[in-house]
C-alpha atoms as a PDB file:
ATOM      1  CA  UNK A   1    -135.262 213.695 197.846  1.00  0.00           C
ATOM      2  CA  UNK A   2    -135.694 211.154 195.066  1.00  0.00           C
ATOM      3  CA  UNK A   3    -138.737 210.016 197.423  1.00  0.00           C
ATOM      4  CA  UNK A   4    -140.500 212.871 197.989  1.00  0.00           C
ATOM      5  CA  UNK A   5    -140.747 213.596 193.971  1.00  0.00           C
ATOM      6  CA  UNK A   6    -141.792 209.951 193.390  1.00  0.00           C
ATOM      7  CA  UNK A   7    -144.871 210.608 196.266  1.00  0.00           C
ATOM      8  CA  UNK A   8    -145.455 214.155 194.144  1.00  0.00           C
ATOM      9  CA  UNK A   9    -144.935 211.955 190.302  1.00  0.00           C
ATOM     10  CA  UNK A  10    -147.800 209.685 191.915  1.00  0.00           C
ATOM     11  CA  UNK A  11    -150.375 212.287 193.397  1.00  0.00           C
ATOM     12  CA  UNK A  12    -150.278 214.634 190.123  1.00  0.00           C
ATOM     13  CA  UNK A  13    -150.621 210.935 188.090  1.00  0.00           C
ATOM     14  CA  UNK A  14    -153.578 210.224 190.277  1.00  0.00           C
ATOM     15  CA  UNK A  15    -155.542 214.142 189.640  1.00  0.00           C
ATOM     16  CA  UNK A  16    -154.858 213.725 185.897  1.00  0.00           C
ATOM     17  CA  UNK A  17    -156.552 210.267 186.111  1.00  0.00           C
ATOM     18  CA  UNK A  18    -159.422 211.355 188.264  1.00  0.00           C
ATOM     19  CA  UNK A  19    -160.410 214.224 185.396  1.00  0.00           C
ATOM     20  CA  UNK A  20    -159.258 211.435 182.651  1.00  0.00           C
ATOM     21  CA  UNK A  21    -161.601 208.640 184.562  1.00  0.00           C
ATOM     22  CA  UNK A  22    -164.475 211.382 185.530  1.00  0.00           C
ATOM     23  CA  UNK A  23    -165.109 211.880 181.434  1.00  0.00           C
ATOM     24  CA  UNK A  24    -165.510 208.125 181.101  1.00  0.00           C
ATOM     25  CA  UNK A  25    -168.007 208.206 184.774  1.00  0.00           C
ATOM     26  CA  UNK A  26    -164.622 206.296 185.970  1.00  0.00           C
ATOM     27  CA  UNK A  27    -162.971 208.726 188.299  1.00  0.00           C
ATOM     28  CA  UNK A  28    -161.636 206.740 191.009  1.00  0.00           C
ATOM     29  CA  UNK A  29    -160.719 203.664 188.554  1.00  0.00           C
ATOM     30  CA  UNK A  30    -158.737 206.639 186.514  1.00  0.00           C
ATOM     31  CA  UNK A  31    -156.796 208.003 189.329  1.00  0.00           C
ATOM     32  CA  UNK A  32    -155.944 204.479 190.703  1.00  0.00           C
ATOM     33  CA  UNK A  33    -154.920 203.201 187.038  1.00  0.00           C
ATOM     34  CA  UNK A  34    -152.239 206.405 186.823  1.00  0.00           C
ATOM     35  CA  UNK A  35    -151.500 206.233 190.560  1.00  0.00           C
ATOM     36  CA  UNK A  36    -150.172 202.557 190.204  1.00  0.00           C
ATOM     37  CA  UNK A  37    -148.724 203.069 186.561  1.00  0.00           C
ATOM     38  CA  UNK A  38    -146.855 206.077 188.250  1.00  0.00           C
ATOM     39  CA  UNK A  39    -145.683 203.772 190.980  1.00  0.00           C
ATOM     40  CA  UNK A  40    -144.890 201.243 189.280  1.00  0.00           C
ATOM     41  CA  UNK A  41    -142.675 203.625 187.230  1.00  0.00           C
ATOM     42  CA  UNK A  42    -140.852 205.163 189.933  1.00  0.00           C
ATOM     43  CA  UNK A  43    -140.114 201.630 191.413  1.00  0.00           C
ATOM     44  CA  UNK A  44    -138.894 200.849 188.838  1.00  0.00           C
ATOM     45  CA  UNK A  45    -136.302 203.834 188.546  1.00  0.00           C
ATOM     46  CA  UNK A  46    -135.103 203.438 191.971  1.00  0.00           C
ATOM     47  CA  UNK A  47    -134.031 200.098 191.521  1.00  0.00           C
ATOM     48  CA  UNK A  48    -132.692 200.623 188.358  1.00  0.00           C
ATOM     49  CA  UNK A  49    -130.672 204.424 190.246  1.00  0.00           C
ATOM     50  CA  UNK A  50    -129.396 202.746 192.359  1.00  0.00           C
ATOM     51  CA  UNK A  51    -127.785 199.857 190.652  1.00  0.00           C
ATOM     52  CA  UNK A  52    -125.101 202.280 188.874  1.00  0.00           C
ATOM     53  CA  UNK A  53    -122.030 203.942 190.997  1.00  0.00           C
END
């Protein structure tokens, strides 16, 4: 379960950075910035879940 919402955390990261990117003529460079932010995140949060009992 906890993977499933990290895939859906990254894709909805990734369409808010393609609109953020697209007003700066950026829209691919957006959506991979707060695609890999968002991964990076959720990494981060599984390591850190699973280290407490």
């Amino acid at each position: 379960m906890r993977t499933i919402i990290s895939v859906v955390i990254i894709i909805i990261a990734a369409v808010i950075g393609f609109f953020m990117g697209s007003g700066m003529n950026q829209a691919m460079g957006g959506a991979t910035l707060f695609a890999v932010i968002a991964g990076f995140a959720c990494t981060i949060q599984a390591i850190d879940g699973r280290k407490k009992p």
